[in-house]
N, C-alpha and C. Protein backbone atom coordinates (compact mmCIF):
# COMPACT_ATOMS: atom_id res chain seq x y z
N UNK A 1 0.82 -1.19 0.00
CA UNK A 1 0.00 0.00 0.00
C UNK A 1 0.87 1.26 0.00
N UNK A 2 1.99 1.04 0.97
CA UNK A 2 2.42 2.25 0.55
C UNK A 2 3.67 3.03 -0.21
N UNK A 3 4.20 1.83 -0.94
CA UNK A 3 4.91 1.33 -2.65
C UNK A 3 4.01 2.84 -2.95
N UNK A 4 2.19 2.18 -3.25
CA UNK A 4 1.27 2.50 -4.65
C UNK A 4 0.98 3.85 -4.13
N UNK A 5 0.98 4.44 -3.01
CA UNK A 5 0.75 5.82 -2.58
C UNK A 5 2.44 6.74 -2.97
N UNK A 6 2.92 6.19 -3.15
CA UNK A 6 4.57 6.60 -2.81
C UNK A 6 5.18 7.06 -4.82
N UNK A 7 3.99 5.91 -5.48
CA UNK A 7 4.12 6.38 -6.70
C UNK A 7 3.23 7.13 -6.86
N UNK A 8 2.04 7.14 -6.52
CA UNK A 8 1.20 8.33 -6.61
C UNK A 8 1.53 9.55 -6.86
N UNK A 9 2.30 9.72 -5.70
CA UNK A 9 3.14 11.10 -5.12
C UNK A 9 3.75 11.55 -5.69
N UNK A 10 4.45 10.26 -6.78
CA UNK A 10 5.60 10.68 -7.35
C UNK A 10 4.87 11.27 -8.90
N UNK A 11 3.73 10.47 -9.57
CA UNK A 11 3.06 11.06 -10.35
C UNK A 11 2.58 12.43 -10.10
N UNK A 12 2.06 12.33 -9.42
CA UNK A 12 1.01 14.03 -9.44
C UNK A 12 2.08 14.92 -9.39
N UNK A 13 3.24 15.03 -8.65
CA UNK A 13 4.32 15.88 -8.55
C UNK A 13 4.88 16.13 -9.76
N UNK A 14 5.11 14.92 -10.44
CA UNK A 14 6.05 15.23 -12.03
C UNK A 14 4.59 15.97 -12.69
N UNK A 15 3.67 15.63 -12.50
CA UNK A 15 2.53 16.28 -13.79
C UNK A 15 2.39 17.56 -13.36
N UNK A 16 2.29 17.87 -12.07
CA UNK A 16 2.46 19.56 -11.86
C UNK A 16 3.70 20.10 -12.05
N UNK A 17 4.98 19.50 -12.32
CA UNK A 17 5.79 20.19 -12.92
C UNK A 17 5.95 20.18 -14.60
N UNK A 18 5.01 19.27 -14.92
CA UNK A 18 5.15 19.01 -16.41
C UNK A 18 4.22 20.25 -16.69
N UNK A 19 3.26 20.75 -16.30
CA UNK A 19 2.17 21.14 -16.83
C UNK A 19 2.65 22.71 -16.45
N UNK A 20 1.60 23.41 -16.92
CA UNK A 20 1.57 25.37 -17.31
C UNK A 20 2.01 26.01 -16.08
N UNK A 21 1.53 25.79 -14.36
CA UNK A 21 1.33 25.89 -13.43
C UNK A 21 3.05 26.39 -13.23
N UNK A 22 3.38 25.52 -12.96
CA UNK A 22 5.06 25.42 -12.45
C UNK A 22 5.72 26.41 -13.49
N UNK A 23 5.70 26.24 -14.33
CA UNK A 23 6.80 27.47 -15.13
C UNK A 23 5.85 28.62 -16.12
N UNK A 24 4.79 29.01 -15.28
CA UNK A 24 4.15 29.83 -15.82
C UNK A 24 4.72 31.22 -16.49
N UNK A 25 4.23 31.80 -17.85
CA UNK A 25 5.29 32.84 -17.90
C UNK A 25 4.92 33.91 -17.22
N UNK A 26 5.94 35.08 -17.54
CA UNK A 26 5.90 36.44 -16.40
C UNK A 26 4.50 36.84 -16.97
N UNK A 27 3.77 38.01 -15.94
CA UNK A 27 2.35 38.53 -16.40
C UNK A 27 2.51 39.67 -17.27
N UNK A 28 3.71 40.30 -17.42
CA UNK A 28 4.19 41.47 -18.06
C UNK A 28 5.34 41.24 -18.53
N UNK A 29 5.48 41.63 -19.90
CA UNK A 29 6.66 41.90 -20.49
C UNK A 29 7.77 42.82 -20.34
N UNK A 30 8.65 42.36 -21.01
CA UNK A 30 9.89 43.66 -20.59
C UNK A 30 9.54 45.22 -21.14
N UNK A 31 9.05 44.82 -22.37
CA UNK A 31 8.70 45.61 -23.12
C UNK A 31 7.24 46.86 -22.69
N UNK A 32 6.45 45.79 -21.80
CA UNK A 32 5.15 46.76 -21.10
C UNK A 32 5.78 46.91 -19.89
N UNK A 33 6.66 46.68 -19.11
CA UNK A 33 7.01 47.02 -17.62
C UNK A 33 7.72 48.57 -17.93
N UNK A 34 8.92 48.52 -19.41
CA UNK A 34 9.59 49.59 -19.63
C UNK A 34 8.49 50.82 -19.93
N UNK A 35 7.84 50.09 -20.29
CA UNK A 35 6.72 51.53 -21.29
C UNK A 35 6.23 51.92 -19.82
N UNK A 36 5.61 51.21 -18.97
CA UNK A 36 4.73 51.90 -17.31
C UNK A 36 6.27 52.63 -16.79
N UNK A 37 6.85 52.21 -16.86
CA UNK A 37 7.66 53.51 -16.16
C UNK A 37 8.62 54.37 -16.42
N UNK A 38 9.04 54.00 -18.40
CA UNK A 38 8.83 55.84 -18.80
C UNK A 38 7.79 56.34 -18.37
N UNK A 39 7.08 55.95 -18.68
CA UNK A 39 5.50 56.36 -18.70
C UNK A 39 5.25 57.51 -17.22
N UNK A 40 5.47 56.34 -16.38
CA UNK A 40 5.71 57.55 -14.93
C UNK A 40 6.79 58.33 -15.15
N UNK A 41 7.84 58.26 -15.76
CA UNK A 41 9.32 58.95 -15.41
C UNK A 41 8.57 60.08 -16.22
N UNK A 42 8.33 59.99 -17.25
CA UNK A 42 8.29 61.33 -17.97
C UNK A 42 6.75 61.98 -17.89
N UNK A 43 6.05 61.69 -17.42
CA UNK A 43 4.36 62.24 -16.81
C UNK A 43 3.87 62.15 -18.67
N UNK A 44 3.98 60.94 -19.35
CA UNK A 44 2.95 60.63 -20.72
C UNK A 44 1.98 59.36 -20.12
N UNK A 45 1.39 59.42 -21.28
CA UNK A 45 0.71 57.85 -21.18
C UNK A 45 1.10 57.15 -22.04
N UNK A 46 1.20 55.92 -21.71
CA UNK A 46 1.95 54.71 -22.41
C UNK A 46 1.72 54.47 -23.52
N UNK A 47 0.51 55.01 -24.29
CA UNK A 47 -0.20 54.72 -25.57
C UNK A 47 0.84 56.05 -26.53
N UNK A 48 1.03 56.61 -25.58
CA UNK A 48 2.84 57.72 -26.84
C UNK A 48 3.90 57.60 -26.70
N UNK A 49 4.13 56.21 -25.66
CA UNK A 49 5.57 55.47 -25.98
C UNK A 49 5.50 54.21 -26.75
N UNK A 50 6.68 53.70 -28.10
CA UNK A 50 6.42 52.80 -28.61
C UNK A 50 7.58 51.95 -28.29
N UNK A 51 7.99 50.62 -28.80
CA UNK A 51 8.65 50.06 -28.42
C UNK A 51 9.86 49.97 -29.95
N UNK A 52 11.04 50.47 -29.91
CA UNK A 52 11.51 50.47 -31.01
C UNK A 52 12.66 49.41 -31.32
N UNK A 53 12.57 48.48 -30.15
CA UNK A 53 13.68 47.20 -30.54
C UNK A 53 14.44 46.85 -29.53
N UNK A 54 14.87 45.76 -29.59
CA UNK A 54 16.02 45.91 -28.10
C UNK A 54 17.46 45.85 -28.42
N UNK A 55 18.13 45.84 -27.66
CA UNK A 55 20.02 45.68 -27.93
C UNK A 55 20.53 44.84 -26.82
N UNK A 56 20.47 43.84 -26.33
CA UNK A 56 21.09 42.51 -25.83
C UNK A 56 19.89 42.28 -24.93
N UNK A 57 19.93 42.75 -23.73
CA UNK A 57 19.21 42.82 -22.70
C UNK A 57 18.34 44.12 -22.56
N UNK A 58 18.87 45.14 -23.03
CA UNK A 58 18.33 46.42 -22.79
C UNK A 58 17.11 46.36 -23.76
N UNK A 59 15.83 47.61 -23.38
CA UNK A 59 14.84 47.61 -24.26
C UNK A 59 14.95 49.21 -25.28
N UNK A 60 15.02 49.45 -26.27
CA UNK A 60 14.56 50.58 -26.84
C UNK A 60 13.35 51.30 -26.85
N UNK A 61 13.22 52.08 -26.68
CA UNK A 61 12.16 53.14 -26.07
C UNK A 61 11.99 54.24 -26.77
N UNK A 62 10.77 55.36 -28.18
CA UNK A 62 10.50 55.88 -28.27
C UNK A 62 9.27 56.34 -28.04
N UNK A 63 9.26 57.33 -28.17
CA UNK A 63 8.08 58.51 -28.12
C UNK A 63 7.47 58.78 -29.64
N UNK A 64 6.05 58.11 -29.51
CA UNK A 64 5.49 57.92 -30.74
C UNK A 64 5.44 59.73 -31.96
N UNK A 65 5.63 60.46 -31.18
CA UNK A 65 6.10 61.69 -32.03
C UNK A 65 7.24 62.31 -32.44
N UNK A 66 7.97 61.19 -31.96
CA UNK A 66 9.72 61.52 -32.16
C UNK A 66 10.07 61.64 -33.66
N UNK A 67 11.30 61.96 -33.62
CA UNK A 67 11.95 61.84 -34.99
C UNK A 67 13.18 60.77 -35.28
N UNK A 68 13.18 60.28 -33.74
CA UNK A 68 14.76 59.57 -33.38
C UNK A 68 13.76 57.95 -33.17
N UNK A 69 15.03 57.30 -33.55
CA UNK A 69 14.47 55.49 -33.81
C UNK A 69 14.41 55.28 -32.37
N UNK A 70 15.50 56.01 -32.04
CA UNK A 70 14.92 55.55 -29.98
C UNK A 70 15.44 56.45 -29.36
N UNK A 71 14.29 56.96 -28.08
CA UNK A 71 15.19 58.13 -27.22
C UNK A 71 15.56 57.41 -26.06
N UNK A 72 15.11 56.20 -25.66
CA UNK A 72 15.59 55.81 -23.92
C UNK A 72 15.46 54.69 -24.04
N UNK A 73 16.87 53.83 -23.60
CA UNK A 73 16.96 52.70 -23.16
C UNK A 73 16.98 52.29 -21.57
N UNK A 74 15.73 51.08 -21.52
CA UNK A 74 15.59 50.83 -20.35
C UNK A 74 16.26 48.76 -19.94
N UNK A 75 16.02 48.90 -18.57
CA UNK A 75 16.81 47.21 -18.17
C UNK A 75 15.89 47.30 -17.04
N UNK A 76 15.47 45.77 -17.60
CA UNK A 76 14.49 45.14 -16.49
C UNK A 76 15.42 44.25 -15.40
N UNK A 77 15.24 44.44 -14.18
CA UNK A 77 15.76 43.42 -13.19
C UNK A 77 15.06 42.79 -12.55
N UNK A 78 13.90 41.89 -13.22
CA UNK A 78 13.18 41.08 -12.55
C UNK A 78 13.32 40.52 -10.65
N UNK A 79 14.64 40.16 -10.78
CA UNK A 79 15.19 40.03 -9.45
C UNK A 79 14.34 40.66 -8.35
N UNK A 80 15.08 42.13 -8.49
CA UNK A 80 15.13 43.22 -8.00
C UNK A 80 13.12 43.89 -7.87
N UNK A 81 13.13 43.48 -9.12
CA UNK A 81 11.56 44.10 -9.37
C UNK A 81 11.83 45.43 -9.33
N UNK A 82 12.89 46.17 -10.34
CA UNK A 82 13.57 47.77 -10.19
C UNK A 82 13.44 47.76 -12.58
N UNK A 83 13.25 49.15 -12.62
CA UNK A 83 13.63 49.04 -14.28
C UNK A 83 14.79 50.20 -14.06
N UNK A 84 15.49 50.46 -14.94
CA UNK A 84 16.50 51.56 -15.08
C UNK A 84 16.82 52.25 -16.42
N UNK A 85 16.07 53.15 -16.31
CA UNK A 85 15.92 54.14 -17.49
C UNK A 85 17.34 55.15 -17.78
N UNK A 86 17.76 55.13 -19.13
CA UNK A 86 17.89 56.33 -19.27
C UNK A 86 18.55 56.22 -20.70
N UNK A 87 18.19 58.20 -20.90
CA UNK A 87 17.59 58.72 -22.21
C UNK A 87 19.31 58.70 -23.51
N UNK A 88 18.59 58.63 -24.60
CA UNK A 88 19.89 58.82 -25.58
C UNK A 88 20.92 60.37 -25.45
N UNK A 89 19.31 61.53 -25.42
CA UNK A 89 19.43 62.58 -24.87
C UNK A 89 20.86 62.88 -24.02
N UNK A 90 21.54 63.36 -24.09
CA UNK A 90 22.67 63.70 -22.41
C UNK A 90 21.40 64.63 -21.30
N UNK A 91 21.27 65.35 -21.99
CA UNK A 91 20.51 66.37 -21.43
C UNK A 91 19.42 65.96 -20.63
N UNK A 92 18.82 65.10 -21.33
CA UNK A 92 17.64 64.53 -20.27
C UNK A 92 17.77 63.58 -19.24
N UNK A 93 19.56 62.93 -19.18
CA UNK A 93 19.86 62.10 -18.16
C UNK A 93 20.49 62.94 -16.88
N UNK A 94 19.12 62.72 -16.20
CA UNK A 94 19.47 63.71 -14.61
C UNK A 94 19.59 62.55 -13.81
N UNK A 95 19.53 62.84 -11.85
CA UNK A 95 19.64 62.14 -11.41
C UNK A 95 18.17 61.91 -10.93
N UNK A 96 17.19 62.22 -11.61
CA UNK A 96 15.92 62.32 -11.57
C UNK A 96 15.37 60.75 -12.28
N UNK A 97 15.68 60.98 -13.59
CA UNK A 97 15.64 59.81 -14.83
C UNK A 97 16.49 58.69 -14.16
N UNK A 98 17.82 59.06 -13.39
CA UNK A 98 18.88 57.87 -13.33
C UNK A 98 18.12 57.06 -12.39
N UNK A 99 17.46 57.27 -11.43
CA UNK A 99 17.08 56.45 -10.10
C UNK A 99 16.17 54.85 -10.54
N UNK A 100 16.60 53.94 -9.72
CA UNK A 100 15.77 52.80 -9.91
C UNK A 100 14.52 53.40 -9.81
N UNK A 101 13.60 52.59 -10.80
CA UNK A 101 12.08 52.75 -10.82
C UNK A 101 11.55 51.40 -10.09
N UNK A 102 11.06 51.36 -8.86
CA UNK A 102 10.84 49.80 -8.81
C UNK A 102 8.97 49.15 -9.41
N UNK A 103 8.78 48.32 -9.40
CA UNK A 103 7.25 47.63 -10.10
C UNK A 103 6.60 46.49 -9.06
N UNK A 104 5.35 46.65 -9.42
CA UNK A 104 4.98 45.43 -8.47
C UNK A 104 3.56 45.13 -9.21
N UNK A 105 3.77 43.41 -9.88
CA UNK A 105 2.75 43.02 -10.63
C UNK A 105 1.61 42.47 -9.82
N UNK A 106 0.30 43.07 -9.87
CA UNK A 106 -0.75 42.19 -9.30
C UNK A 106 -1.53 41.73 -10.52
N UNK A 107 -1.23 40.04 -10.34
CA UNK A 107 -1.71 39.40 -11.14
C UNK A 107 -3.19 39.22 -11.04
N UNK A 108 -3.66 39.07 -9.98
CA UNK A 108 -5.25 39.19 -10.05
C UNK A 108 -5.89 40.47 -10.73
N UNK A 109 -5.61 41.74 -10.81
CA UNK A 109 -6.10 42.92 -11.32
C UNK A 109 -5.37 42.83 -12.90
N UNK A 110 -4.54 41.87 -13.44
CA UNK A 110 -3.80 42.73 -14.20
C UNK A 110 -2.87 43.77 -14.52
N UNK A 111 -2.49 44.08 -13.75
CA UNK A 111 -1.93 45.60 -13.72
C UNK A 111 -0.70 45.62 -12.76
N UNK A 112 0.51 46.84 -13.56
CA UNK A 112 1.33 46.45 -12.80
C UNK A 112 1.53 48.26 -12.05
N UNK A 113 1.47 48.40 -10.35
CA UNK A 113 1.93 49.51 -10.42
C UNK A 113 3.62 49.98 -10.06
N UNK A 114 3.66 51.23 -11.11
CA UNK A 114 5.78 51.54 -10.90
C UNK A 114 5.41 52.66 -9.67
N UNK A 115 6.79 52.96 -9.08
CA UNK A 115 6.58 53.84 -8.07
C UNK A 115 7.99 54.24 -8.25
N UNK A 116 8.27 55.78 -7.80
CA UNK A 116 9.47 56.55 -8.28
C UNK A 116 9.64 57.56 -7.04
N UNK A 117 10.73 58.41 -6.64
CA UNK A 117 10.75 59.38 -6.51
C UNK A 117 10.25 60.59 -7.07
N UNK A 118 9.68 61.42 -6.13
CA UNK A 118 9.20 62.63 -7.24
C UNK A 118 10.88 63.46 -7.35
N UNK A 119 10.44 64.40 -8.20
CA UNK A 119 11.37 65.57 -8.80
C UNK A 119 11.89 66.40 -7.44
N UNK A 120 10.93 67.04 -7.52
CA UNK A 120 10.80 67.90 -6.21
C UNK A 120 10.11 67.55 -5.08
N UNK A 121 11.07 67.75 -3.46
CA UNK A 121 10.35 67.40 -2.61
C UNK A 121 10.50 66.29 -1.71
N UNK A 122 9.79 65.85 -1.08
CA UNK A 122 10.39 64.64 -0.79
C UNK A 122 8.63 63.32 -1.42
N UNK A 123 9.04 62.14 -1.09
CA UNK A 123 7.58 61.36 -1.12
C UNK A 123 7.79 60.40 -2.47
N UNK A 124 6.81 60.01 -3.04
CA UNK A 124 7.01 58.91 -3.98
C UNK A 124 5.73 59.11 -4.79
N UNK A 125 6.12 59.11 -6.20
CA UNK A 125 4.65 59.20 -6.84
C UNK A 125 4.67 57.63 -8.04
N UNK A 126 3.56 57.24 -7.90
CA UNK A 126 3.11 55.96 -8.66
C UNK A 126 2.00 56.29 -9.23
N UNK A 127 1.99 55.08 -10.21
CA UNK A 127 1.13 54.71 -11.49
C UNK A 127 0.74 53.53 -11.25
N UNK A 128 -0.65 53.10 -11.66
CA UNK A 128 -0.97 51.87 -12.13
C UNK A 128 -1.61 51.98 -13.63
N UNK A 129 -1.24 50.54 -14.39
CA UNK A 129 -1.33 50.61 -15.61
C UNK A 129 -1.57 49.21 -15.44
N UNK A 130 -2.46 49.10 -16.91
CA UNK A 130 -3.29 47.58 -16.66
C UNK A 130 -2.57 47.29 -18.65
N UNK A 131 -2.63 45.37 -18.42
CA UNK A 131 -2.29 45.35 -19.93
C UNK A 131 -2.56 45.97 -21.10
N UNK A 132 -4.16 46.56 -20.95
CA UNK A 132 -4.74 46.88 -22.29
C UNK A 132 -3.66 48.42 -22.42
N UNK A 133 -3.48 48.90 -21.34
CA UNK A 133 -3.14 50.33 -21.74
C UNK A 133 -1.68 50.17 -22.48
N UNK A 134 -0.70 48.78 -21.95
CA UNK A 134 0.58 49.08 -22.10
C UNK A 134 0.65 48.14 -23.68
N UNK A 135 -0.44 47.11 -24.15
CA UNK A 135 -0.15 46.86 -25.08
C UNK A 135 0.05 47.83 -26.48
């Protein structure tokens, strides 16, 4: 009897690692995590940042009215749950833009919110953004 329980165990265990459950993918892409927090960094909405390609790890980042193939490259650190922006611009890389942006996905709502330092002041200002907005 307890051989046939002992394989049991051993079945149901391999099929929940065989199956969707166990290596489910991330709820957000690199590509929609970068867009929510330009998105906060620069006070737009995500629907006038586009995604213009990546370069190893890093993501390319324009502004759907630009003239430039990309103004800001961002890096996701899943790890960390931090993105790190910054612009092609010199000019627009302050220590404002430089700061980790960190994220936090709630998978039940959809939506992931970024949270930043403000500019001025002291305190923290955040966004929530749901898939439809960042696709």
């Amino acid at each position: 009897m307890t051989f046939n329980r002992v394989v049991s165990i051993v079945t149901m265990t391999a099929a929940m690692f065989s199956s969707g459950y166990a290596y489910a993918a991330p709820a957000f892409s690199a590509d929609q995590l970068c867009k929510a927090g330009l998105a906060l960094a620069i006070d737009k909405q995500p629907r006038g940042i586009k995604t213009a390609g990546t370069s190893g790890q890093r993501i390319l980042l324009a502004l759907k009215n630009g003239k430039n193939d990309w103004d800001y490259r961002c890096t996701v650190n899943r790890q960390n749950r931090t993105l790190k922006i910054d612009a092609r611009d010199l000019k627009r890389n302050d220590k404002y833009l430089a700061q980790a942006i960190r994220y936090r996905v709630n998978e039940g709502k959809r939506s992931v919110e970024v949270t930043m330092k403000k500019r001025a002041g002291g305190g923290l200002k955040n966004d929530t953004f749901t898939t439809l907005q960042l696709d």
